[in-house]
Protein backbone atom coordinates (compact mmCIF):
# COMPACT_ATOMS: atom_id res chain seq x y z
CA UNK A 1 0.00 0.00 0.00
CA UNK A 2 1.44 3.52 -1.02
CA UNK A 3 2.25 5.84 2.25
CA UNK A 4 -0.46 8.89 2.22
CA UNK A 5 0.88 11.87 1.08
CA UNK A 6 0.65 15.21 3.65
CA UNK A 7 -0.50 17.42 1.06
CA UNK A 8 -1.83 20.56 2.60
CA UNK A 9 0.63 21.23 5.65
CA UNK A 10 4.60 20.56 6.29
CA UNK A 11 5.15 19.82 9.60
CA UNK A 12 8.60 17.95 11.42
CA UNK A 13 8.24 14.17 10.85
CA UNK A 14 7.15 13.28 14.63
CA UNK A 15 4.05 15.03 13.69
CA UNK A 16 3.56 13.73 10.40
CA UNK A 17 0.81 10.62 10.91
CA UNK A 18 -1.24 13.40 13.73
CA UNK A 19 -1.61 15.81 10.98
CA UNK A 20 -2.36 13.24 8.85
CA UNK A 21 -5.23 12.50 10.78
CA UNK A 22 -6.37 15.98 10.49
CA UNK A 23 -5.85 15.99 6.47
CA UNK A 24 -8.43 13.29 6.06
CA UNK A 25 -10.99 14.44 8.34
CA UNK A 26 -10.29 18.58 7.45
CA UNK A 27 -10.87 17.00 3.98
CA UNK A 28 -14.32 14.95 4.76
CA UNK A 29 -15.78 18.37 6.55
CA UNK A 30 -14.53 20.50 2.95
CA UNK A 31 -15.93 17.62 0.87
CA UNK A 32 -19.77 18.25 2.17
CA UNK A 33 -20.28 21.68 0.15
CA UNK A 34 -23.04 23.30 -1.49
CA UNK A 35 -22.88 26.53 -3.46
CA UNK A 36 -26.02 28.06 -4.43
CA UNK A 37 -25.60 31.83 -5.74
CA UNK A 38 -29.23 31.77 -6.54
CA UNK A 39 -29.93 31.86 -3.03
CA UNK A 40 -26.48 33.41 -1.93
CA UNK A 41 -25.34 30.62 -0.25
CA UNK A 42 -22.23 28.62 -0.09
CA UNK A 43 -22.11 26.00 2.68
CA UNK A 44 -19.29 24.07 4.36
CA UNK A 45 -20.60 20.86 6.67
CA UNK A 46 -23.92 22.76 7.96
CA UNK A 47 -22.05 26.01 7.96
CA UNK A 48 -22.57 29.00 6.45
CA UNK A 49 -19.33 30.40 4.46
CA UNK A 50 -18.59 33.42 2.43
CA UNK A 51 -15.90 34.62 0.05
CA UNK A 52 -14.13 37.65 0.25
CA UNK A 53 -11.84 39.58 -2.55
CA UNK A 54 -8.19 39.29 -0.69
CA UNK A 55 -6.97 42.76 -1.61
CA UNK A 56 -9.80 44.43 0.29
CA UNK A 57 -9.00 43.08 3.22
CA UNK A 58 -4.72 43.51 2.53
CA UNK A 59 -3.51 45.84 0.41
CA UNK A 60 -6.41 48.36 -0.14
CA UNK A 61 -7.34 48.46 3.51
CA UNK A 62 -4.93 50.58 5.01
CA UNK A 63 -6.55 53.31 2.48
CA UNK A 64 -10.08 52.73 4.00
CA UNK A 65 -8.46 53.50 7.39
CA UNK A 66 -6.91 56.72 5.82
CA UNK A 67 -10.51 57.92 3.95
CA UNK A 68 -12.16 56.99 7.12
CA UNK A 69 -9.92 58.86 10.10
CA UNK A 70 -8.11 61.80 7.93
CA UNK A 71 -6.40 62.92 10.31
CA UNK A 72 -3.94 60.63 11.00
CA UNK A 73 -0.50 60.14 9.89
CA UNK A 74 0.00 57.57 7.26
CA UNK A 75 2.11 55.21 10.20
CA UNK A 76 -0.56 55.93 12.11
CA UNK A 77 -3.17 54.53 9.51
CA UNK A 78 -0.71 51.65 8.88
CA UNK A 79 -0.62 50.86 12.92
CA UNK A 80 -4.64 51.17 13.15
CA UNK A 81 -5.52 49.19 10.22
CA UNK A 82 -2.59 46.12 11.36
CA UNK A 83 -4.83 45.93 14.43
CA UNK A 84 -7.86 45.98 13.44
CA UNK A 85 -6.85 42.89 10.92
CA UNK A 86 -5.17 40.78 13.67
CA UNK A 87 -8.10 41.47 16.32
CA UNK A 88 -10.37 40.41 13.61
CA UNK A 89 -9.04 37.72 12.43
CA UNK A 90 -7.54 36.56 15.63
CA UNK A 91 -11.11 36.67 17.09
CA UNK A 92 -12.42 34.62 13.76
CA UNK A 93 -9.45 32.15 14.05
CA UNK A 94 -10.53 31.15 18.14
CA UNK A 95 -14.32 30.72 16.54
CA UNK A 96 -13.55 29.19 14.03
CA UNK A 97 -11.46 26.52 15.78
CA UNK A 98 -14.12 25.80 18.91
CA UNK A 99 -17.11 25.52 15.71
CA UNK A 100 -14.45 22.73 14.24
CA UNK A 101 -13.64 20.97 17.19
CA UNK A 102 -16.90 20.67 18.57
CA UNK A 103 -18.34 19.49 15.16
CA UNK A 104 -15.77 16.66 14.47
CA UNK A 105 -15.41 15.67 18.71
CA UNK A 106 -11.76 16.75 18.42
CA UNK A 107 -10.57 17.33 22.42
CA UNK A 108 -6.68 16.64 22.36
CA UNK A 109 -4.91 19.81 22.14
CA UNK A 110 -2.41 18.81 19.55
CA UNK A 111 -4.80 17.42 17.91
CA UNK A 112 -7.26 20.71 17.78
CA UNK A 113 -3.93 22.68 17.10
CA UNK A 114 -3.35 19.91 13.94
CA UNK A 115 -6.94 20.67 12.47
CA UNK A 116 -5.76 24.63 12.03
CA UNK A 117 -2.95 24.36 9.59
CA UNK A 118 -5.28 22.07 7.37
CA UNK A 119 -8.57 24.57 7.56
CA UNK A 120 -6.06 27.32 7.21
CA UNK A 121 -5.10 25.85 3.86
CA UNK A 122 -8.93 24.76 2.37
CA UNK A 123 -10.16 28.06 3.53
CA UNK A 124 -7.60 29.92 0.88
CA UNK A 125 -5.30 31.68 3.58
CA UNK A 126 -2.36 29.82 2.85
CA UNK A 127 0.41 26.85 3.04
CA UNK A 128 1.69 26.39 6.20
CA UNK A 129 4.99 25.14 7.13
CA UNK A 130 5.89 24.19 10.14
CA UNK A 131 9.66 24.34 11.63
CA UNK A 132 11.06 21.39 13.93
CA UNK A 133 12.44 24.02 16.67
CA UNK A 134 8.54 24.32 17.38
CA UNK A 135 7.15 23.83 20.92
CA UNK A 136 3.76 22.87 20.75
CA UNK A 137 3.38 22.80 24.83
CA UNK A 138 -0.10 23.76 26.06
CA UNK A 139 2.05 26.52 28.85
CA UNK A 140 3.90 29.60 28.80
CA UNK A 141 7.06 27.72 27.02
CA UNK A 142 4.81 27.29 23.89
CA UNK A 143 6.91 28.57 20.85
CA UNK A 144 6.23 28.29 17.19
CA UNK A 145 8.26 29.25 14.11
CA UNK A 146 6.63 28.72 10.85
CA UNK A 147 6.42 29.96 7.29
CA UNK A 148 3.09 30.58 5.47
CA UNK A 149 3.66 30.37 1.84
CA UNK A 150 1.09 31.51 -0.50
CA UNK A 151 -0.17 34.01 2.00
CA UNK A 152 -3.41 35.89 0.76
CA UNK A 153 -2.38 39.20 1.99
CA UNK A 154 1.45 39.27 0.21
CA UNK A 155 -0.25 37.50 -2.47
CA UNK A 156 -2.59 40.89 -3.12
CA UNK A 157 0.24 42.92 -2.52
CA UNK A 158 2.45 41.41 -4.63
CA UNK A 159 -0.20 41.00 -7.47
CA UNK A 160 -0.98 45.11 -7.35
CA UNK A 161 2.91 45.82 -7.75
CA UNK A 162 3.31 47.26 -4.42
CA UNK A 163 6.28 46.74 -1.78
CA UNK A 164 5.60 47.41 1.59
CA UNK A 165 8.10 48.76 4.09
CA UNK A 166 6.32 46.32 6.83
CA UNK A 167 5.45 42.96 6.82
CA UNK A 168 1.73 43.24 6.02
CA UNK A 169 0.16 39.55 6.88
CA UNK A 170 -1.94 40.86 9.84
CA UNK A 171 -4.75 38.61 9.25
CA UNK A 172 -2.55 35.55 8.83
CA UNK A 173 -0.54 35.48 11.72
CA UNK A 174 -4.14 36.91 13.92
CA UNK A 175 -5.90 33.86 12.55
CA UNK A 176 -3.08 31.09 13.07
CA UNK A 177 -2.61 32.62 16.89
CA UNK A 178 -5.95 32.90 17.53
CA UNK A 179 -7.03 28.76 16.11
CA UNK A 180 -3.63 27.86 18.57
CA UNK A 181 -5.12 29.55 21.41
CA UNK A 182 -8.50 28.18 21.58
CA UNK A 183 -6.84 24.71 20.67
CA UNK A 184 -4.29 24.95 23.83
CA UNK A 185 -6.24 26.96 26.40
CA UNK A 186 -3.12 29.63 26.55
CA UNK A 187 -2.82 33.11 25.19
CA UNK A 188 -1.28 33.72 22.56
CA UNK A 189 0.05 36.26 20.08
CA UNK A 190 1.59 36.01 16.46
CA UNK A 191 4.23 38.75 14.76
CA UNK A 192 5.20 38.25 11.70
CA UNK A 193 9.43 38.65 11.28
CA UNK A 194 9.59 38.10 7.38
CA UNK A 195 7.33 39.15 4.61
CA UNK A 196 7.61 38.77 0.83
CA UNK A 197 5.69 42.03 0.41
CA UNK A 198 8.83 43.44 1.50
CA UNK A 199 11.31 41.86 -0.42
CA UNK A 200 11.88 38.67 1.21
CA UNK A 201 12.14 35.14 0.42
CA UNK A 202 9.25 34.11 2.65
CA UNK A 203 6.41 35.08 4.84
CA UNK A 204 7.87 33.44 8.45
CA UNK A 205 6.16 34.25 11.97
CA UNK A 206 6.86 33.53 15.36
CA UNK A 207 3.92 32.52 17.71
CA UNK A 208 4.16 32.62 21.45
CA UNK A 209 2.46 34.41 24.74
CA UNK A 210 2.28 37.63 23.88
CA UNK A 211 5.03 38.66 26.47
CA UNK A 212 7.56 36.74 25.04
CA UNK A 213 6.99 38.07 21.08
CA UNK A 214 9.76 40.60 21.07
CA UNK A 215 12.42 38.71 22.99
CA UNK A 216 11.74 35.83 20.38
CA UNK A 217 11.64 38.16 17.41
CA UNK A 218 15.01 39.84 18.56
CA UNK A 219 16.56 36.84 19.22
CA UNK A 220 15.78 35.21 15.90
CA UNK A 221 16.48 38.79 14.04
CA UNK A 222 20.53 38.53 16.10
CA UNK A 223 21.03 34.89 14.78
CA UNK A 224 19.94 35.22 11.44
CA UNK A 225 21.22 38.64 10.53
CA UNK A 226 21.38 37.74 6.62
CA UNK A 227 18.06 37.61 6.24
CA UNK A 228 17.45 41.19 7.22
CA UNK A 229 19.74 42.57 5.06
CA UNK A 230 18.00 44.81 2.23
């Protein structure tokens, strides 16, 4: 019998056959869809779902924030409208994961945390890869580095021609933090350290309690220098 393949997540290999798990049943809740514009509905499993142009929530949002408070300062608009996104999508990410856990009976914590990744990646966000330096420890130690290629946001900045100054994946690393958090009973925050609408190669974040963000993002920005470099 051919191995399964881990198609929508990379994760280190200790992990491999829990997130495997989650692939086939992330895929059995995605396979039970209806879409019925003539009512204006698309359904996922029972649930209601909607789709949402990517650049209006990304790249063209931070000029809502400007049209709608004029008198701030354009870092000022960029600061409001990054947390707005992560608050949002933070609080969508922690509702989204109790509506998934409690409709497939999913109670482990790794296991709820395994589910995210996959949703993450039917739900159009993005890939998500995993690093093996990860701590995935339902306490304050919890640490995660990870990459999420194919982001929506840098996707919609990239595709308009623009380069930001800032990483701009608010939503992304709100939504990821917010799925962990509900899935391990912990608080916790997500900061995003690379960002291909910048220039770089990928779009990496570092997840942790909130405290700890900085020191982690400081300490990864002194090792790995290079990657900074513009």
């Amino acid at each position: 019998m051919e191995d399964p393949v881990l198609k929508t997540v990379r994760v280190p290999a200790p992990f491999r056959e829990l997130f495997l798990r989650a692939q086939k049943y992330v895929a059995q809740y995605f396979q039970q869809e209806l879409s019925d514009p003539t009512r204006g509905l698309r359904m996922v499993s029972g649930e209601r779902y909607i789709l949402v142009r990517a650049a209006s929530i990304s790249s063209q949002f931070i000029e809502v924030i400007k049209s709608m408070y004029p008198a701030l300062e354009p870092e000022e608009a960029r600061l409001t409208a990054s947390n707005i996104l992560f608050e949002l999508a933070h609080a969508i990410g922690k509702a989204d994961a109790r509506s998934f856990h409690q409709k497939m009976g999913v109670v482990d914590p790794i296991e709820k945390l395994s589910a995210g990744p996959i949703h993450f990646a039917y739900s159009g966000w993005a890939y998500v890869d995993i690093f093996p330096e990860s701590k995935a420890v339902p306490n304050s130690e919890y640490y995660l580095i990870y990459d999420h290629p194919q982001s929506f946001e840098a996707d919609a900045w990239i595709a308009e021609g623009l380069k930001a100054e800032h990483p701009v994946c608010f939503m992304n690393a709100g939504y990821s933090s917010g799925w962990c958090e509900e899935s391990f009973s912990v608080a916790l925050g997500a900061r995003e350290i690379l960002c291909r609408a910048t220039g770089s190669s990928a779009c990496r974040f570092i997840m942790s309690p909130p405290e700890k963000l900085t020191h982690y993002a400081e300490e990864y920005r002194a090792k790995n220098t290079n990657l900074f470099r513009r």
